[in-house]
Protein backbone atom coordinates (compact mmCIF):
# COMPACT_ATOMS: atom_id res chain seq x y z
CA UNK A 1 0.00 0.00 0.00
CA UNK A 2 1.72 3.47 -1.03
CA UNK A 3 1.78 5.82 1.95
CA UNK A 4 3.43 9.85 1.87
CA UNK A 5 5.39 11.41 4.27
CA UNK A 6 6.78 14.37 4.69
CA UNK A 7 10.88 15.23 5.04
CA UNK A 8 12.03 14.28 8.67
CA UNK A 9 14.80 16.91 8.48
CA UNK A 10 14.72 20.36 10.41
CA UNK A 11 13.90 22.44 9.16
CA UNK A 12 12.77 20.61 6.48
CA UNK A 13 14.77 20.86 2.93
CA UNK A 14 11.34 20.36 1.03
CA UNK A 15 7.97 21.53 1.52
CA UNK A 16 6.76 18.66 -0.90
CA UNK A 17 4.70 15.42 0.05
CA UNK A 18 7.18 12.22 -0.26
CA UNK A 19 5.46 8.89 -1.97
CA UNK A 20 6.90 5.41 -0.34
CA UNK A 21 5.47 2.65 -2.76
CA UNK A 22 6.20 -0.96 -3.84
CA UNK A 23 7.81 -1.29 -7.07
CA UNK A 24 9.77 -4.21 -8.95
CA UNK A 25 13.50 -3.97 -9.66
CA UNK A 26 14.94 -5.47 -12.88
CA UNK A 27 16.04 -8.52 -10.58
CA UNK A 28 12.34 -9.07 -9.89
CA UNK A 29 12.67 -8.02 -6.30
CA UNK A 30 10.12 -6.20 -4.77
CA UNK A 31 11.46 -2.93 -3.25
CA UNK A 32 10.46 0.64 -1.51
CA UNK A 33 10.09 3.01 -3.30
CA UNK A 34 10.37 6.97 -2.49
CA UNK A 35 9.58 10.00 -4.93
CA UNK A 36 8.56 13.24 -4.88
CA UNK A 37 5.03 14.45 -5.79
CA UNK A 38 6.05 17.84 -6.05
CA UNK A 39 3.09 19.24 -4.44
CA UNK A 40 2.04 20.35 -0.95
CA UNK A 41 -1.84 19.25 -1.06
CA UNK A 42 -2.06 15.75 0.91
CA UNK A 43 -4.78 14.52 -1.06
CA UNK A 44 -2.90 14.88 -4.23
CA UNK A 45 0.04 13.32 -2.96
CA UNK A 46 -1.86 10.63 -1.91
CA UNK A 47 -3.38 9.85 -5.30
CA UNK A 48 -0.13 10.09 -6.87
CA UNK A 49 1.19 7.37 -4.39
CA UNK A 50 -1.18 5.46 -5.43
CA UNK A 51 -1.41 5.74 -9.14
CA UNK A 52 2.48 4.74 -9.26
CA UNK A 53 2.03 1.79 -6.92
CA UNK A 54 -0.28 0.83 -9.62
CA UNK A 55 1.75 1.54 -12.59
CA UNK A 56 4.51 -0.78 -10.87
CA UNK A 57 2.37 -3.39 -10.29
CA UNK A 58 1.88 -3.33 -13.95
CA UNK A 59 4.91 -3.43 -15.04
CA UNK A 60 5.86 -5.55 -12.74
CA UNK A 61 3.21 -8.03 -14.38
CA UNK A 62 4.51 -7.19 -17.76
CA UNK A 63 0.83 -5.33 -18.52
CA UNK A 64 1.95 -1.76 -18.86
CA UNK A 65 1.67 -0.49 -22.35
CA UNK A 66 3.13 2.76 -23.28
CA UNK A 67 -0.59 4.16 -24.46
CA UNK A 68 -1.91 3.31 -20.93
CA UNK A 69 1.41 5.53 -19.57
CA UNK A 70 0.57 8.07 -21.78
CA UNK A 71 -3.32 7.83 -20.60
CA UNK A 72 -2.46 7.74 -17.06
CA UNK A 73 0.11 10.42 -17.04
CA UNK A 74 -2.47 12.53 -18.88
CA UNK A 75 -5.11 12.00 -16.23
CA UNK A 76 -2.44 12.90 -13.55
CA UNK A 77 -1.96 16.41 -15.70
CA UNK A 78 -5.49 17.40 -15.98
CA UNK A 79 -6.41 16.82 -12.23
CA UNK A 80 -3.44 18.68 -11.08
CA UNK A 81 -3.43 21.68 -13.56
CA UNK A 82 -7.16 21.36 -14.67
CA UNK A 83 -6.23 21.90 -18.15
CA UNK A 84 -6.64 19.26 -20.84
């Protein structure tokens, strides 16, 4: 289950949400993830987490296509910016 925390630091070096999810290394392991969301809204950072747990799993799975990348990542775009 992705999760987001914030930097431990202080004062912290970034105001931005950190995502910690699963993902699958080329060895087939299954390891931790952290990244960036580059926004300050929890909710967003959330659904970011979540989307790129997702994602992983996917390509862990061998099921990610690049048209369902470029699908997703649009989605992501528009509910962040609003624009199309």
């Amino acid at each position: 289950m992705a999760s987001i925390t914030k930097d431990a630091h202080q004062p912290p070096r970034s105001p931005f949400w950190i995502a910690c999810y699963n993902g699958i290394g080329s060895d087939g392991m299954v390891r931790r993830l952290k990244r960036s969301t580059k926004t300050t809204d929890r909710k967003l950072a959330q659904r970011l987490a979540d989307e790129w747990e997702t994602l992983e799993k996917l390509a862990g799975e061998k099921r990610l296509t690049e048209s369902h990348c470029r699908k997703v990542i649009a989605q992501m775009y528009e509910r962040t910016t609003g624009e199309p």
